[in-house]
PDB file of N, CA and C in Angstrom:
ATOM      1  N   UNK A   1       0.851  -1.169   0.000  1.00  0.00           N
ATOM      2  CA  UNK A   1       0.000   0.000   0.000  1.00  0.00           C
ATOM      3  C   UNK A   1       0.899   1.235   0.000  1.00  0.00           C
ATOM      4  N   UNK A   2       0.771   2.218  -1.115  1.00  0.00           N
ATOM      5  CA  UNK A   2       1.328   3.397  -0.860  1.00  0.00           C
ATOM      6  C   UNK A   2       1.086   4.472  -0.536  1.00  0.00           C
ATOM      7  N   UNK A   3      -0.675   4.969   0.134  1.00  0.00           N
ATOM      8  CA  UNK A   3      -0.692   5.780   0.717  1.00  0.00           C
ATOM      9  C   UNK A   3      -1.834   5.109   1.903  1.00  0.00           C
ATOM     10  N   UNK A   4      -1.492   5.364   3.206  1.00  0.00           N
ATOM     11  CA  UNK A   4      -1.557   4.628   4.914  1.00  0.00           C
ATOM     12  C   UNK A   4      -3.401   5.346   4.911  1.00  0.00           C
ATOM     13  N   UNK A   5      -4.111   4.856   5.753  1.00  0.00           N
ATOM     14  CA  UNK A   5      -5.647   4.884   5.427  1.00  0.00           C
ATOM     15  C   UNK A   5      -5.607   6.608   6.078  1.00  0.00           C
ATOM     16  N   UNK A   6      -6.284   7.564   5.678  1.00  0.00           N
ATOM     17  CA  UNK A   6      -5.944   9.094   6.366  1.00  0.00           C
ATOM     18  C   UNK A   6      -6.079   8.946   7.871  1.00  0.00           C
ATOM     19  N   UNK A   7      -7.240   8.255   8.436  1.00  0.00           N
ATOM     20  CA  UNK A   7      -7.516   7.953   9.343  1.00  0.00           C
ATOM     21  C   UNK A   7      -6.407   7.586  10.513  1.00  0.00           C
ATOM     22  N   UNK A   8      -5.598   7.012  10.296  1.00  0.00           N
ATOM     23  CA  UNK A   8      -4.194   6.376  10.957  1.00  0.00           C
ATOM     24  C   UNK A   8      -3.179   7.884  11.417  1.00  0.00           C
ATOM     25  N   UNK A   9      -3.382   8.651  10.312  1.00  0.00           N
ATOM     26  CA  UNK A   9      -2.270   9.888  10.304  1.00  0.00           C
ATOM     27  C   UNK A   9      -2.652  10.415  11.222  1.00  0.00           C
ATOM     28  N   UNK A  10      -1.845  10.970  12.539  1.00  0.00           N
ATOM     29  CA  UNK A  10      -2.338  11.487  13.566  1.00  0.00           C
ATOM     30  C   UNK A  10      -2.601  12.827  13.311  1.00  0.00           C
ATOM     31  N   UNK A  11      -3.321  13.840  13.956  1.00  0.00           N
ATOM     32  CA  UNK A  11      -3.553  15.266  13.756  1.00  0.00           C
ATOM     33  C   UNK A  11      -2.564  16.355  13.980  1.00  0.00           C
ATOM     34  N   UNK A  12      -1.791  15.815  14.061  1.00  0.00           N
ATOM     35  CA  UNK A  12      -0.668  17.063  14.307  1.00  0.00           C
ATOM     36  C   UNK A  12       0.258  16.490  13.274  1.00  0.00           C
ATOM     37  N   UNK A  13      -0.021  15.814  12.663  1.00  0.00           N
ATOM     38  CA  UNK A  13       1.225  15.632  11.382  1.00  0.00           C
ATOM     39  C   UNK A  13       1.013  15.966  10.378  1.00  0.00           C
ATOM     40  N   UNK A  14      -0.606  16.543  10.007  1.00  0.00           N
ATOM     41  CA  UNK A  14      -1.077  17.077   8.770  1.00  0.00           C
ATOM     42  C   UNK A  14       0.089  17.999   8.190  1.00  0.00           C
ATOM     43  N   UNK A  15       0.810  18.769   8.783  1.00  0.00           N
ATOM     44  CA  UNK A  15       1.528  20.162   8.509  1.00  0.00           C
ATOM     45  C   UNK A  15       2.186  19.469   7.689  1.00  0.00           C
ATOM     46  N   UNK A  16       3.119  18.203   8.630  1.00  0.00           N
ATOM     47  CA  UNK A  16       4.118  17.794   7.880  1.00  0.00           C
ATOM     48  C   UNK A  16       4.362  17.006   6.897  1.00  0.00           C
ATOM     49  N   UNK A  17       2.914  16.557   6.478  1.00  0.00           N
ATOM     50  CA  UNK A  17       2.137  15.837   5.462  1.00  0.00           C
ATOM     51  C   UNK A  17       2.476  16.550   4.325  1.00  0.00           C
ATOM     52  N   UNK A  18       1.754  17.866   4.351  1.00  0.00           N
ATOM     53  CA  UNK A  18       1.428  18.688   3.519  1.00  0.00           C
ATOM     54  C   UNK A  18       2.727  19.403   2.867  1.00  0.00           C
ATOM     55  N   UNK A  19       4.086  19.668   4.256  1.00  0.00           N
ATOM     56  CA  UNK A  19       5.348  19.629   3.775  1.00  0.00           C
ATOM     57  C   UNK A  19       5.876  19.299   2.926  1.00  0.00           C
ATOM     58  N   UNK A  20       5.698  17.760   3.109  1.00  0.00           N
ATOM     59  CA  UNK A  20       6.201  16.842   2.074  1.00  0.00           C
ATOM     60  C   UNK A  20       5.805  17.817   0.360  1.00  0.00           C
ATOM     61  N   UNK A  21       4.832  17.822   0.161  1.00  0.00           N
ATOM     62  CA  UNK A  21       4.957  18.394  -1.405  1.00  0.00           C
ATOM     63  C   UNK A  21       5.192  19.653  -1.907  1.00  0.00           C
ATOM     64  N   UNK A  22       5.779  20.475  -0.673  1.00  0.00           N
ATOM     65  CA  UNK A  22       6.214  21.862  -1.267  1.00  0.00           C
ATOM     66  C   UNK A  22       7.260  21.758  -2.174  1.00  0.00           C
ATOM     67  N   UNK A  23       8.350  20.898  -2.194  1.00  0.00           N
ATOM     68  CA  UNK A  23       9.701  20.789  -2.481  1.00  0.00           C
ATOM     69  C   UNK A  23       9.147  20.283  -4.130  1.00  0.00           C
ATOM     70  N   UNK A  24       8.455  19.061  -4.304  1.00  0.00           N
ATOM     71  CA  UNK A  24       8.137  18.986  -5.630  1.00  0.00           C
ATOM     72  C   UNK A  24       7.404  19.694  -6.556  1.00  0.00           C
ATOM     73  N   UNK A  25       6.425  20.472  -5.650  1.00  0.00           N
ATOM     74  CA  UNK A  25       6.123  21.664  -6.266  1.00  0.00           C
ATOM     75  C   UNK A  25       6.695  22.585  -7.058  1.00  0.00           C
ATOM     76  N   UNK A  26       7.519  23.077  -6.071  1.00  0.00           N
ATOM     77  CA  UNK A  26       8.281  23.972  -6.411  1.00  0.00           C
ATOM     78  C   UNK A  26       9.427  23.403  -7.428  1.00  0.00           C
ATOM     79  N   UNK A  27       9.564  22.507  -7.551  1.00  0.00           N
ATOM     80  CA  UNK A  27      10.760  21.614  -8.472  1.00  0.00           C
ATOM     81  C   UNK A  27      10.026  21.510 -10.295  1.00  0.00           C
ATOM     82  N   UNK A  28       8.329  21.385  -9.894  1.00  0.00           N
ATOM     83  CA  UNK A  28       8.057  21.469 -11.148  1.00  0.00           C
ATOM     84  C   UNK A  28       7.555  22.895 -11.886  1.00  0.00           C
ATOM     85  N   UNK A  29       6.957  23.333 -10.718  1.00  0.00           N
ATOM     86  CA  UNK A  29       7.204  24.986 -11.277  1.00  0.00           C
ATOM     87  C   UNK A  29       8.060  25.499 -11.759  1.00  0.00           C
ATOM     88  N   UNK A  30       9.552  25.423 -11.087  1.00  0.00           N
ATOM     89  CA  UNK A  30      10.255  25.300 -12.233  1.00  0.00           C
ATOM     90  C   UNK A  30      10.821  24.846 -13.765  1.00  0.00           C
ATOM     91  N   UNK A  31      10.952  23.530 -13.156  1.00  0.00           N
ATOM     92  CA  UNK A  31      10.947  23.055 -14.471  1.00  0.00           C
ATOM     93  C   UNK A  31      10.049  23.114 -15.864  1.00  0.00           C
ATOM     94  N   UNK A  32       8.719  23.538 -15.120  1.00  0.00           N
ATOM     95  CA  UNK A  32       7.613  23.735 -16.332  1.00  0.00           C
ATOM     96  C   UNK A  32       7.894  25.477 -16.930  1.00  0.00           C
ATOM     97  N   UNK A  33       8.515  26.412 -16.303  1.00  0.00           N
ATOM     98  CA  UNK A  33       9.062  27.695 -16.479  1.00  0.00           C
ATOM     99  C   UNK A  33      10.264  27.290 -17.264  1.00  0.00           C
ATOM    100  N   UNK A  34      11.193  26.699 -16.949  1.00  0.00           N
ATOM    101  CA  UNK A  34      12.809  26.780 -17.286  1.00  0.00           C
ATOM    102  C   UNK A  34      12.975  25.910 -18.601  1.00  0.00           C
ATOM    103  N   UNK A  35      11.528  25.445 -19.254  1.00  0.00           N
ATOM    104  CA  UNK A  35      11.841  24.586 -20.045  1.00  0.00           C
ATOM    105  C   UNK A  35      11.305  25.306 -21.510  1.00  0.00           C
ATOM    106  N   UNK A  36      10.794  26.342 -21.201  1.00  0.00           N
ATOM    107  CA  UNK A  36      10.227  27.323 -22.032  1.00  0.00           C
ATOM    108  C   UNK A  36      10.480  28.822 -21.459  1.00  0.00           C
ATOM    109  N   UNK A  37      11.576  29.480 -21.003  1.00  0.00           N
ATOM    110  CA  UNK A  37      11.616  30.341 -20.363  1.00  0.00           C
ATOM    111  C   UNK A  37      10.631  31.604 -21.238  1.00  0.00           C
ATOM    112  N   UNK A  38      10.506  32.937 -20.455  1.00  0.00           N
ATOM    113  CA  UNK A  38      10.026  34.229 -21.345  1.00  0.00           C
ATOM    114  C   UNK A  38      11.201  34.539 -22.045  1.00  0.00           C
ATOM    115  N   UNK A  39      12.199  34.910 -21.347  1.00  0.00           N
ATOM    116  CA  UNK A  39      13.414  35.280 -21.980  1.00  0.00           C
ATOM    117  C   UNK A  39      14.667  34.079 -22.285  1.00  0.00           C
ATOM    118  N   UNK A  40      15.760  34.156 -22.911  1.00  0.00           N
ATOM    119  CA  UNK A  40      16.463  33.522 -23.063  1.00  0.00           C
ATOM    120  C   UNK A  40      17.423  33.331 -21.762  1.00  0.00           C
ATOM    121  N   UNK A  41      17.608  32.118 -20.746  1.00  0.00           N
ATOM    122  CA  UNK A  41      18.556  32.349 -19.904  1.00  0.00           C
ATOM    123  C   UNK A  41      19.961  31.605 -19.990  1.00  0.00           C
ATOM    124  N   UNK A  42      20.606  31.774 -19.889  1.00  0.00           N
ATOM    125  CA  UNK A  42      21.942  30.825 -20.345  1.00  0.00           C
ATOM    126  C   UNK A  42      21.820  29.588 -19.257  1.00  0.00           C
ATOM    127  N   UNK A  43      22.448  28.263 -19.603  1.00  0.00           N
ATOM    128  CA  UNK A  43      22.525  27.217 -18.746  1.00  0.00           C
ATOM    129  C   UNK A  43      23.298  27.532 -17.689  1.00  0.00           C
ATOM    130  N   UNK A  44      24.117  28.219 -17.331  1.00  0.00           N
ATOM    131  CA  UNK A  44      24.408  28.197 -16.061  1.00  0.00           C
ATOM    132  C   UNK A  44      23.251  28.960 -15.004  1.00  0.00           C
ATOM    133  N   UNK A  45      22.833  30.003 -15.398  1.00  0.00           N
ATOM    134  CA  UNK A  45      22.007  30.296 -15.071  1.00  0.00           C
ATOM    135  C   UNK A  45      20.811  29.603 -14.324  1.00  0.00           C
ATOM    136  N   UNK A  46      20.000  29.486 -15.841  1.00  0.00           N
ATOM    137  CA  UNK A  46      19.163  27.997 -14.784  1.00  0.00           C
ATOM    138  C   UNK A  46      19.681  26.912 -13.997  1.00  0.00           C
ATOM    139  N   UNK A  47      20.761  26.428 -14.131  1.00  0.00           N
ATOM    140  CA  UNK A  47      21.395  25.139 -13.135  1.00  0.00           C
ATOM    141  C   UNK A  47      21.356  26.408 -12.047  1.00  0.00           C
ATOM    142  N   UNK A  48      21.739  27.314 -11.510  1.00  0.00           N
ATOM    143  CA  UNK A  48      21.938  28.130 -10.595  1.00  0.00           C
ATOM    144  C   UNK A  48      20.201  28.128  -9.987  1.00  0.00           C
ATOM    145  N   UNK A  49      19.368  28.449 -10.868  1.00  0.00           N
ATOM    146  CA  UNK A  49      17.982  28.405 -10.425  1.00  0.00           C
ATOM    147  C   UNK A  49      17.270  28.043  -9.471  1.00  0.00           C
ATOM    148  N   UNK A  50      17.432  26.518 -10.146  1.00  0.00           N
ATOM    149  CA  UNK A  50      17.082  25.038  -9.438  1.00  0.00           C
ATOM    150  C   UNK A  50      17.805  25.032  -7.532  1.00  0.00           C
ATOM    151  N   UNK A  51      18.898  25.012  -7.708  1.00  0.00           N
ATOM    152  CA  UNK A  51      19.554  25.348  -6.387  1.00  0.00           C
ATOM    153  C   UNK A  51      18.720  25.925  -5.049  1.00  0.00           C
ATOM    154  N   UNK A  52      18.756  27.355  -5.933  1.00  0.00           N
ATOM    155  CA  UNK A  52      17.989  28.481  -4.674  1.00  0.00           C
ATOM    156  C   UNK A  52      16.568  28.147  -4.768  1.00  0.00           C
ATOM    157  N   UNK A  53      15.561  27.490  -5.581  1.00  0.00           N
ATOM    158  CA  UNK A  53      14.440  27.270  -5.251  1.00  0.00           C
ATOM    159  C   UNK A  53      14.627  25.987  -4.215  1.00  0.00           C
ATOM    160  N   UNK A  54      15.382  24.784  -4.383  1.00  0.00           N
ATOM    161  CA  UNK A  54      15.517  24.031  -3.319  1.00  0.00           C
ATOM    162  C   UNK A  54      15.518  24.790  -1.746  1.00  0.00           C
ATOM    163  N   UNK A  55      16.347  25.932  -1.895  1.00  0.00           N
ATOM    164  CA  UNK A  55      16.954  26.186  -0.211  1.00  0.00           C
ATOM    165  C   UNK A  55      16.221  27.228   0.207  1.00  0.00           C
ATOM    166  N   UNK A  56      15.120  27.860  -0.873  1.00  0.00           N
ATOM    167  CA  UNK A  56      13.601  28.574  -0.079  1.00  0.00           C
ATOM    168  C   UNK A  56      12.951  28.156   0.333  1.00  0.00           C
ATOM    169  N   UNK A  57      12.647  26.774  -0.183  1.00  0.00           N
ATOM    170  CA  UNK A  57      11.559  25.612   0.727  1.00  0.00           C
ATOM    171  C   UNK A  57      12.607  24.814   1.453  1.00  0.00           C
ATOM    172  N   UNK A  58      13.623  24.459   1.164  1.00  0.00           N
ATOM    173  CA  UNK A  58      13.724  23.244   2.545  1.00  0.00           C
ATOM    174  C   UNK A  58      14.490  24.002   3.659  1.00  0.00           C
ATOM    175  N   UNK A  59      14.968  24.768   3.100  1.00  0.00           N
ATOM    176  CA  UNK A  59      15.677  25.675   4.523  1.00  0.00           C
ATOM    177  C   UNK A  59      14.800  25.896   5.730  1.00  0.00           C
ATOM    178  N   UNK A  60      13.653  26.303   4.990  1.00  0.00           N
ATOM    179  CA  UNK A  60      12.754  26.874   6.508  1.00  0.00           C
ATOM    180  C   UNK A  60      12.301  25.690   7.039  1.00  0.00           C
ATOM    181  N   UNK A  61      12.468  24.621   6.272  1.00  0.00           N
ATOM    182  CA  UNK A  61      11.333  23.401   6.540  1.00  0.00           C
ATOM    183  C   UNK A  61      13.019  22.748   7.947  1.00  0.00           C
ATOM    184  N   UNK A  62      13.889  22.612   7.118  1.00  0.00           N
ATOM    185  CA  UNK A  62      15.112  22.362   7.808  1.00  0.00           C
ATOM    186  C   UNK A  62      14.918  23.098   9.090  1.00  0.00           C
ATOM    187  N   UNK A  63      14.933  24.245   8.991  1.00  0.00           N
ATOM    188  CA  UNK A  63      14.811  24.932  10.549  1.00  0.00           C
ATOM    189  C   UNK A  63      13.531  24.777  11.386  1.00  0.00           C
ATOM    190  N   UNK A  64      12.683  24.815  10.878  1.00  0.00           N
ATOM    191  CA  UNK A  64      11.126  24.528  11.602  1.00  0.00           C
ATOM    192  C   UNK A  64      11.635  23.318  12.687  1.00  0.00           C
ATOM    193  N   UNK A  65      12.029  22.107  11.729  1.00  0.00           N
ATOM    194  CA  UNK A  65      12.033  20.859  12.288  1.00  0.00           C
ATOM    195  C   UNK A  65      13.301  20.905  13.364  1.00  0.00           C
ATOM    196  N   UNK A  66      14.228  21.632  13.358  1.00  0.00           N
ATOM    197  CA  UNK A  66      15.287  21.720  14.530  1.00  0.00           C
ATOM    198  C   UNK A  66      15.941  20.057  14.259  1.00  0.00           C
ATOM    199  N   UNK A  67      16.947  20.123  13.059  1.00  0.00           N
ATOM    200  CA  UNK A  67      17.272  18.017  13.736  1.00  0.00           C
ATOM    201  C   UNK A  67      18.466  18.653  14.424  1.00  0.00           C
ATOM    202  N   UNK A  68      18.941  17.449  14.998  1.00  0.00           N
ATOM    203  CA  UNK A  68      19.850  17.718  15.843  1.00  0.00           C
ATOM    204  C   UNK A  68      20.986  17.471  15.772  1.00  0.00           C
ATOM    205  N   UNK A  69      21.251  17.034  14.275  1.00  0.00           N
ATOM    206  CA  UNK A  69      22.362  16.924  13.189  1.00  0.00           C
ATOM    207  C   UNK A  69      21.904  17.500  11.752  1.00  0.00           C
ATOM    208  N   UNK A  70      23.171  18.457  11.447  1.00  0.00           N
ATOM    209  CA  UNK A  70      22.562  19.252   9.986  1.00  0.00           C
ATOM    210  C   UNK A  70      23.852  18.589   9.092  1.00  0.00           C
ATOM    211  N   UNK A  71      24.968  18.152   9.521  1.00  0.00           N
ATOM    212  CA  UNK A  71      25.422  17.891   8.459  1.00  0.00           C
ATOM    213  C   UNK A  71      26.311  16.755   8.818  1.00  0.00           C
ATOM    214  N   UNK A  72      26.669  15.678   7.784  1.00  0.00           N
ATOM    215  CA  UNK A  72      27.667  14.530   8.755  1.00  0.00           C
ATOM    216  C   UNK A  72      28.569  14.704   9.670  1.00  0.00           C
ATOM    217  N   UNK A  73      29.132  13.793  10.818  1.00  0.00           N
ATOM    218  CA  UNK A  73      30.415  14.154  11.498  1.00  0.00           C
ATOM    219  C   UNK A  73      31.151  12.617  10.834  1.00  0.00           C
ATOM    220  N   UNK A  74      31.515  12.080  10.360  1.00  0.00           N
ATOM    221  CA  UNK A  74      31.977  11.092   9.435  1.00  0.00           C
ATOM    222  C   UNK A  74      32.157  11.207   7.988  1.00  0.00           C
ATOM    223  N   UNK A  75      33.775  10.964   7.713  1.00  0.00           N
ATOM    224  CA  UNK A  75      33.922  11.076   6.368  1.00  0.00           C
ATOM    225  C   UNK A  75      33.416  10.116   5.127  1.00  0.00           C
ATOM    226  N   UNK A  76      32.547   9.249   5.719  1.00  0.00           N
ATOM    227  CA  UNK A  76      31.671   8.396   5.011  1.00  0.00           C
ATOM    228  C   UNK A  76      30.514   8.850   4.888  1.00  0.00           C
ATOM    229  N   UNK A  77      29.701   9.714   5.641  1.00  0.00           N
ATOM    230  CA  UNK A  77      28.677  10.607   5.478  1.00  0.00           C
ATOM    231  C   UNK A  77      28.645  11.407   5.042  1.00  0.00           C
ATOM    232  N   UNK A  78      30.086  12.431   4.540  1.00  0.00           N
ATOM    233  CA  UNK A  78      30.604  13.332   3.758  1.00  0.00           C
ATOM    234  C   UNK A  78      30.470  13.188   2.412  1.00  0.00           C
ATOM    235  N   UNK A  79      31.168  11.542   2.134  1.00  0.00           N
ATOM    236  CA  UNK A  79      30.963  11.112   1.323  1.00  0.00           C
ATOM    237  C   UNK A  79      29.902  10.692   0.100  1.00  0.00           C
ATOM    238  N   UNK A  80      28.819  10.309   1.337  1.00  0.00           N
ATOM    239  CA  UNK A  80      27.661   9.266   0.573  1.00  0.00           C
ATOM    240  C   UNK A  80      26.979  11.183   0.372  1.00  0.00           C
ATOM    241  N   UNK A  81      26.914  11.728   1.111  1.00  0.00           N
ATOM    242  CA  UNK A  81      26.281  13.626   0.597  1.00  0.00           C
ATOM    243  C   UNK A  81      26.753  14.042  -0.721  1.00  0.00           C
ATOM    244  N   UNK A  82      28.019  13.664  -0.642  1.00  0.00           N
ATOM    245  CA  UNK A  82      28.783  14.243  -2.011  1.00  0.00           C
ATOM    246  C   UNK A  82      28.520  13.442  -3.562  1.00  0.00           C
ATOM    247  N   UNK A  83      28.177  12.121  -3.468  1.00  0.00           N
ATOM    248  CA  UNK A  83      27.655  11.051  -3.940  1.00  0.00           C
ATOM    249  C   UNK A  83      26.030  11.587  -4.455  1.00  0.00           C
ATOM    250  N   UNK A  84      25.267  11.278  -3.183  1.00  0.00           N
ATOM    251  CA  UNK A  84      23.804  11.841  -3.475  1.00  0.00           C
ATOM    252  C   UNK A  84      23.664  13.297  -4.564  1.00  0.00           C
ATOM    253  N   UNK A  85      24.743  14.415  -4.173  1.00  0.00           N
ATOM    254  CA  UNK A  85      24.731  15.544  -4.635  1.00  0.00           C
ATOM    255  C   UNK A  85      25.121  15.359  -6.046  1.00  0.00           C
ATOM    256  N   UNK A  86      25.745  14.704  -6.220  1.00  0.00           N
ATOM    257  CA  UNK A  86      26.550  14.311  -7.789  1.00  0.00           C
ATOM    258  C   UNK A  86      25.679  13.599  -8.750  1.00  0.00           C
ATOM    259  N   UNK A  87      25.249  12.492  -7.943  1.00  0.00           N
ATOM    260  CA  UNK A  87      24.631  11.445  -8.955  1.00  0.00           C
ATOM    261  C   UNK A  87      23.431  11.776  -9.129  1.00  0.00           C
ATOM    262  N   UNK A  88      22.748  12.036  -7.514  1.00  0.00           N
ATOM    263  CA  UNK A  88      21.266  12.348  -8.008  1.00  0.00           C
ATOM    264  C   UNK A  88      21.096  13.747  -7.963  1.00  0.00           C
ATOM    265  N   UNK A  89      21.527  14.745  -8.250  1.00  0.00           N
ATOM    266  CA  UNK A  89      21.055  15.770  -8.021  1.00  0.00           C
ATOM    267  C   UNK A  89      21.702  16.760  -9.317  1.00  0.00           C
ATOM    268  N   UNK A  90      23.442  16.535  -9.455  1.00  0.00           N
ATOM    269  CA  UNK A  90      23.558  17.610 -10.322  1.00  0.00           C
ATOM    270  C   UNK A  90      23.697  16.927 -11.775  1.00  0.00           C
ATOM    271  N   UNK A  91      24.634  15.516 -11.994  1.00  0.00           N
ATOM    272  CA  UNK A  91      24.285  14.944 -13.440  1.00  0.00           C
ATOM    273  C   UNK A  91      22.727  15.029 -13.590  1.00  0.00           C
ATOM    274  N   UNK A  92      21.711  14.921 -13.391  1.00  0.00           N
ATOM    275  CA  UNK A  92      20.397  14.905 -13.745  1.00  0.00           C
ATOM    276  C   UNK A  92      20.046  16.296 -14.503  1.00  0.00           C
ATOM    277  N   UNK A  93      20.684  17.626 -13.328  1.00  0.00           N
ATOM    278  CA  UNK A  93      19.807  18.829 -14.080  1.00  0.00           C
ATOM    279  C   UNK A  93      20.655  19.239 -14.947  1.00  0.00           C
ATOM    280  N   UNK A  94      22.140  18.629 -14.800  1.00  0.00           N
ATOM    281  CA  UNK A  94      22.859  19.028 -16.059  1.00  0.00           C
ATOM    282  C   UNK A  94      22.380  18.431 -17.502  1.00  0.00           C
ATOM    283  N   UNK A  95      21.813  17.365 -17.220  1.00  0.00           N
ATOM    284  CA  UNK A  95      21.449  16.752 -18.585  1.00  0.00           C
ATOM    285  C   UNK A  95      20.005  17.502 -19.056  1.00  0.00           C
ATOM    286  N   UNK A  96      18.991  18.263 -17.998  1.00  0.00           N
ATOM    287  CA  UNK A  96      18.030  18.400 -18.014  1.00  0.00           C
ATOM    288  C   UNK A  96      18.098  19.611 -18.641  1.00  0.00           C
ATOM    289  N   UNK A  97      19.198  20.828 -18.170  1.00  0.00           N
ATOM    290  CA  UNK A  97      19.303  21.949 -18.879  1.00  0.00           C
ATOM    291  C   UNK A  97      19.882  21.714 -19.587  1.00  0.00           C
ATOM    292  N   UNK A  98      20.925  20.750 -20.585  1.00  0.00           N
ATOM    293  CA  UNK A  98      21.465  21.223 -21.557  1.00  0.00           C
ATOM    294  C   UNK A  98      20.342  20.433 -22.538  1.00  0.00           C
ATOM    295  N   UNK A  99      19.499  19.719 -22.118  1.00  0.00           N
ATOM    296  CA  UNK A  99      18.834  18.769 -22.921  1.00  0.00           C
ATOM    297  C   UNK A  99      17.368  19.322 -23.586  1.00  0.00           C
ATOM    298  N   UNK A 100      16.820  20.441 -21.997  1.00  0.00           N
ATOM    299  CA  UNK A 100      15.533  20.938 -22.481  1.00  0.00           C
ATOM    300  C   UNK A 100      15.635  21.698 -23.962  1.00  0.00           C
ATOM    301  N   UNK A 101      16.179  22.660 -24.038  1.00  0.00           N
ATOM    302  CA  UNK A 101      16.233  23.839 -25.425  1.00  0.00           C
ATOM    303  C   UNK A 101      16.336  23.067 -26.714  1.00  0.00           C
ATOM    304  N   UNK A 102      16.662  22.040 -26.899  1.00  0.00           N
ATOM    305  CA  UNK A 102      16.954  20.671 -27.853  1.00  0.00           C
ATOM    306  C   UNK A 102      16.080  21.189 -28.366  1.00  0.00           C
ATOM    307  N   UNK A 103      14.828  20.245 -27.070  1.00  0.00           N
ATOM    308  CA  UNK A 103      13.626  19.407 -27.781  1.00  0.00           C
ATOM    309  C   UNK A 103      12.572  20.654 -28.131  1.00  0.00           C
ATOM    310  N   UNK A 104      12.774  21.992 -28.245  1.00  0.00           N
ATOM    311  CA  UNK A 104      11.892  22.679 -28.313  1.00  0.00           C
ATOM    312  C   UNK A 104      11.825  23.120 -30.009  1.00  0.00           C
ATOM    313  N   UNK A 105      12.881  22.080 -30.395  1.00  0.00           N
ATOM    314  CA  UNK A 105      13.122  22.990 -31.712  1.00  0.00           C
ATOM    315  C   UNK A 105      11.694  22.426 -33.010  1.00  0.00           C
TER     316      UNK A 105
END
């Protein structure tokens, strides 16, 4: 089952329910903007974009929640961050911005 019966979700977790989809939101708002911009923006540019819309929504969401670790103390946790950041995060929008303007032709 991939979404738990509503009923089960306790009442004070709605917020953080609802949390959950700011980040993709905002990920496709962009992307549905950046893939047809108004003006012409250069690819670094938009790769720059993507970035700061991430750290308007999760920053506050990051601070709301207070964890009590923000960043690894292990150079294997350094690691697997630098990993996550690489593989899933920047080869993807690099292929995504140099790839969108292609297909528009």
């Amino acid at each position: 089952m991939l979404m738990p019966n509503p009923a089960a979700i306790p009442a004070g977790a709605w917020l953080s329910v609802a949390g959950c989809f700011l980040a993709p939101l905002a990920v496709a708002t962009q992307v549905q903007y950046l893939s047809n911009p108004k003006k012409k923006l250069p690819t670094a540019n938009r790769m720059a974009w993507m970035p700061r819309g991430h750290i308007l929504v999760l920053l506050p969401i990051a601070l709301w929640i207070a964890p009590a670790q923000v960043v690894p103390v292990s150079p294997t946790g350094f690691l697997a961050v630098l990993g996550i950041a690489i593989l899933a995060a920047t080869i993807p929008q690099v292929l995504f911005m140099v790839g969108a303007p292609r297909t528009l032709c």
